[in-house]
C-alpha atoms as a PDB file:
ATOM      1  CA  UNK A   1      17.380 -73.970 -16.290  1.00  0.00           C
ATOM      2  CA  UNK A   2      16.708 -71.954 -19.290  1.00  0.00           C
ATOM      3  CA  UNK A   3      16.618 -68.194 -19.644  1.00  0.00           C
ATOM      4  CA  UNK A   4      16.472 -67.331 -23.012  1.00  0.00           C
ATOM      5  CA  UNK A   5      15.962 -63.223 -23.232  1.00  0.00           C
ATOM      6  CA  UNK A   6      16.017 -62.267 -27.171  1.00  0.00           C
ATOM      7  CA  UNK A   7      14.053 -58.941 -28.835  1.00  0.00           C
ATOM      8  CA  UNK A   8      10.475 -60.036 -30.166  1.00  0.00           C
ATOM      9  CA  UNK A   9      11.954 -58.285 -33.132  1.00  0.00           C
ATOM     10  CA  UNK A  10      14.442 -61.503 -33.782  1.00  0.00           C
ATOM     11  CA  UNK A  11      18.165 -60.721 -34.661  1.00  0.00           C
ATOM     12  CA  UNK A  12      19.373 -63.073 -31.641  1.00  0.00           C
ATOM     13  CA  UNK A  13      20.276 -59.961 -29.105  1.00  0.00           C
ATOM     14  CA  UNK A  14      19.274 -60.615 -25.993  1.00  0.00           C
ATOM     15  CA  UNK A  15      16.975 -58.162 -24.720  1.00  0.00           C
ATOM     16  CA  UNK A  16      17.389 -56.095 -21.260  1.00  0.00           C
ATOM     17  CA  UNK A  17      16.888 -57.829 -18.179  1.00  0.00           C
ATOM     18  CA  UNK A  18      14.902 -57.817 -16.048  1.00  0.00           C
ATOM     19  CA  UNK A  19      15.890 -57.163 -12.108  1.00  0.00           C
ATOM     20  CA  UNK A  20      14.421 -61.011 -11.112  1.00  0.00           C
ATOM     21  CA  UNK A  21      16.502 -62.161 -13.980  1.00  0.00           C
ATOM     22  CA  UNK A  22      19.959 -60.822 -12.760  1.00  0.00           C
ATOM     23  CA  UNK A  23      18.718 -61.775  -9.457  1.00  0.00           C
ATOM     24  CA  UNK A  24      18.818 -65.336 -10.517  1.00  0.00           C
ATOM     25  CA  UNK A  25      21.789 -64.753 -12.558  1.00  0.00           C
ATOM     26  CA  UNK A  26      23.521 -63.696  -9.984  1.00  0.00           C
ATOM     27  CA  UNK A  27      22.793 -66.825  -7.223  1.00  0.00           C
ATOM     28  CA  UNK A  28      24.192 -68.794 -10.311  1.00  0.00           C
ATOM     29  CA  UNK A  29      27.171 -67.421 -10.875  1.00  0.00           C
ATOM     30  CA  UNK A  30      28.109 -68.908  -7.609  1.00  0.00           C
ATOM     31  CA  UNK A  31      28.263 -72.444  -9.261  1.00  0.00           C
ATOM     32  CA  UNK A  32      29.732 -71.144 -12.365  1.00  0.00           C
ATOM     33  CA  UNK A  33      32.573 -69.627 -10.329  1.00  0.00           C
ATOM     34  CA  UNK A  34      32.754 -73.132  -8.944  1.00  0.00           C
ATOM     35  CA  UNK A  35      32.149 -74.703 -12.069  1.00  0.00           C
ATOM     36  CA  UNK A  36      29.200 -76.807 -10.796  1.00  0.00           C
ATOM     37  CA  UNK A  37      27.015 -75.787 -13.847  1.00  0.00           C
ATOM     38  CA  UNK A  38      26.462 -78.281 -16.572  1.00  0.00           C
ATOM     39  CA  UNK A  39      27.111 -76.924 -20.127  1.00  0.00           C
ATOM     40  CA  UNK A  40      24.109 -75.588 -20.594  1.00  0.00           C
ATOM     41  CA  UNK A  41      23.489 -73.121 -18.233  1.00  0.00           C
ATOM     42  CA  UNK A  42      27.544 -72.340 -18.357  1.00  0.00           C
ATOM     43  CA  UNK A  43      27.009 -70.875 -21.341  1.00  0.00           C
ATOM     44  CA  UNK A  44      23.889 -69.214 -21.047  1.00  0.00           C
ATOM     45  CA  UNK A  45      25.211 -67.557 -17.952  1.00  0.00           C
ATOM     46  CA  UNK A  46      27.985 -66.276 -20.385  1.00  0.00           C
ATOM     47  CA  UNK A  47      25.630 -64.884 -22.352  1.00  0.00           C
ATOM     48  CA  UNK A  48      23.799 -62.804 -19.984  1.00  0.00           C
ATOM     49  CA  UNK A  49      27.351 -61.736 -18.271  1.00  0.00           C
ATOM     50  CA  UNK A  50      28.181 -60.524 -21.878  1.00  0.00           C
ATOM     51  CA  UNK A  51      25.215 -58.657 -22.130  1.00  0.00           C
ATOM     52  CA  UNK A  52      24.654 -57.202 -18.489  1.00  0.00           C
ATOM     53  CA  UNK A  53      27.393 -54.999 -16.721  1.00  0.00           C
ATOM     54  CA  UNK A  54      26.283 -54.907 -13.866  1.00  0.00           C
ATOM     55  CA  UNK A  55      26.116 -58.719 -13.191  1.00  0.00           C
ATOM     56  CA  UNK A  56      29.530 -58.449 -15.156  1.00  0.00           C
ATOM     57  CA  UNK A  57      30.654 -56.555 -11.888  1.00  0.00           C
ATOM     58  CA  UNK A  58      29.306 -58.986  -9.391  1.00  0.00           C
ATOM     59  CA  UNK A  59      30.667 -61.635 -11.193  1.00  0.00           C
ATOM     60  CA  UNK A  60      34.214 -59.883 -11.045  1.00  0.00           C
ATOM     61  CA  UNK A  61      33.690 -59.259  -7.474  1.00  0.00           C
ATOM     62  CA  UNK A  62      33.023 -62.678  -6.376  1.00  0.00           C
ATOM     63  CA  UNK A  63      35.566 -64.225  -8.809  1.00  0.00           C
ATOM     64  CA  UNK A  64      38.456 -61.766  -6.779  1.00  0.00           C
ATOM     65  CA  UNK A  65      37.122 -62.124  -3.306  1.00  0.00           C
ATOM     66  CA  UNK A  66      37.490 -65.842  -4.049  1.00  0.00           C
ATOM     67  CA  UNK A  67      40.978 -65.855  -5.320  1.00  0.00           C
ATOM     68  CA  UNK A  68      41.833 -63.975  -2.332  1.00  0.00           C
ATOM     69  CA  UNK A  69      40.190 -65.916   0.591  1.00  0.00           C
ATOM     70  CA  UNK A  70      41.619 -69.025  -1.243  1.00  0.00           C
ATOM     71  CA  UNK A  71      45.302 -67.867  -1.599  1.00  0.00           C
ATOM     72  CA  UNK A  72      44.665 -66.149   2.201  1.00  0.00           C
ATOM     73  CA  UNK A  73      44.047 -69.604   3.492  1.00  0.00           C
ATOM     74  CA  UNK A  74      47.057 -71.223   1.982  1.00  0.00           C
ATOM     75  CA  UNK A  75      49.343 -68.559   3.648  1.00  0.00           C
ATOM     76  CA  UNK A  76      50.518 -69.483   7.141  1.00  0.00           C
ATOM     77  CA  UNK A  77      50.445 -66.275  10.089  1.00  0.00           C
ATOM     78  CA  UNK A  78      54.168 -65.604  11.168  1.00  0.00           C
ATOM     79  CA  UNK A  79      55.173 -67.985  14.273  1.00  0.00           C
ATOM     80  CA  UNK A  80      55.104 -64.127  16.956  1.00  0.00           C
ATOM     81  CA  UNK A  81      51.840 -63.647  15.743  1.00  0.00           C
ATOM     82  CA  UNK A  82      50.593 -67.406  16.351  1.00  0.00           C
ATOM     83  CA  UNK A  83      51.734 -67.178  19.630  1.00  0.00           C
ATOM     84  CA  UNK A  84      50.251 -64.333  20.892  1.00  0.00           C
ATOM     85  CA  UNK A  85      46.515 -65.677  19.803  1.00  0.00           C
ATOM     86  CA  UNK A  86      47.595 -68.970  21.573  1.00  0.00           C
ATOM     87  CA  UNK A  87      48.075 -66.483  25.003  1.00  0.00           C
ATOM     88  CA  UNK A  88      45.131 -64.602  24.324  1.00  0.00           C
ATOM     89  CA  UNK A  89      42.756 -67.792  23.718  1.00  0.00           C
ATOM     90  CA  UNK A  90      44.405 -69.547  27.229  1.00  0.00           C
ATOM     91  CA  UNK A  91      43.621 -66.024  29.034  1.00  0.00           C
ATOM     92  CA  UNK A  92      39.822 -65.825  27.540  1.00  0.00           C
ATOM     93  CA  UNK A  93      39.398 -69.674  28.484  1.00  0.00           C
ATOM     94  CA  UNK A  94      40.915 -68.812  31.980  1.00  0.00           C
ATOM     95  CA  UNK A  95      38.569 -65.846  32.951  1.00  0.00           C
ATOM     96  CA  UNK A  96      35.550 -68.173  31.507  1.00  0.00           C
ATOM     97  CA  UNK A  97      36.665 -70.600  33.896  1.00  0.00           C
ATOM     98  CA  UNK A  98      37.100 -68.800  36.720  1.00  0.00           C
ATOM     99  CA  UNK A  99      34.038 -66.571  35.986  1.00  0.00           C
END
């Protein structure tokens, strides 16, 4: 998957892109996050993230909420805090029950 935006003019500069573009850039830079690109289109997302701030945003976005949700779900909730979920879930199935 090639996207290769340059000025009709020459000099190698990518030209501004267009909304469908970022739109496409932007369900990529899922896999790059994930690194499931191949070298190719690694780098020519890098190029258009260079080039476009506003996908530079997304991408910055998604890269933190990532991080987070990652590092959330190697933190273990505090043993007071497990147990009062484990009461509420046995009360819920109880009422469903007897319902």
């Amino acid at each position: 998957m090639s996207h290769d935006h340059v000025h009709p003019a020459g000099g190698g500069l990518p030209a501004d892109p267009s909304a469908q573009d970022c739109a496409d850039y932007l369900e990529r830079i899922v896999y790059f996050i994930d690194n499931e690109l191949d070298d190719a289109d690694c780098a020519d997302v890098r190029v258009h993230l260079d080039t476009c701030n506003p996908c530079l945003a997304r991408y910055d976005l998604q890269r933190t909420v990532k991080s987070v949700v990652a590092r959330s779900c190697s933190e273990s909730a505090p043993a007071d805090l497990r147990e009062r979920v484990r009461i509420q879930i046995r009360e819920v199935q109880i009422r469903i029950t007897e319902g």
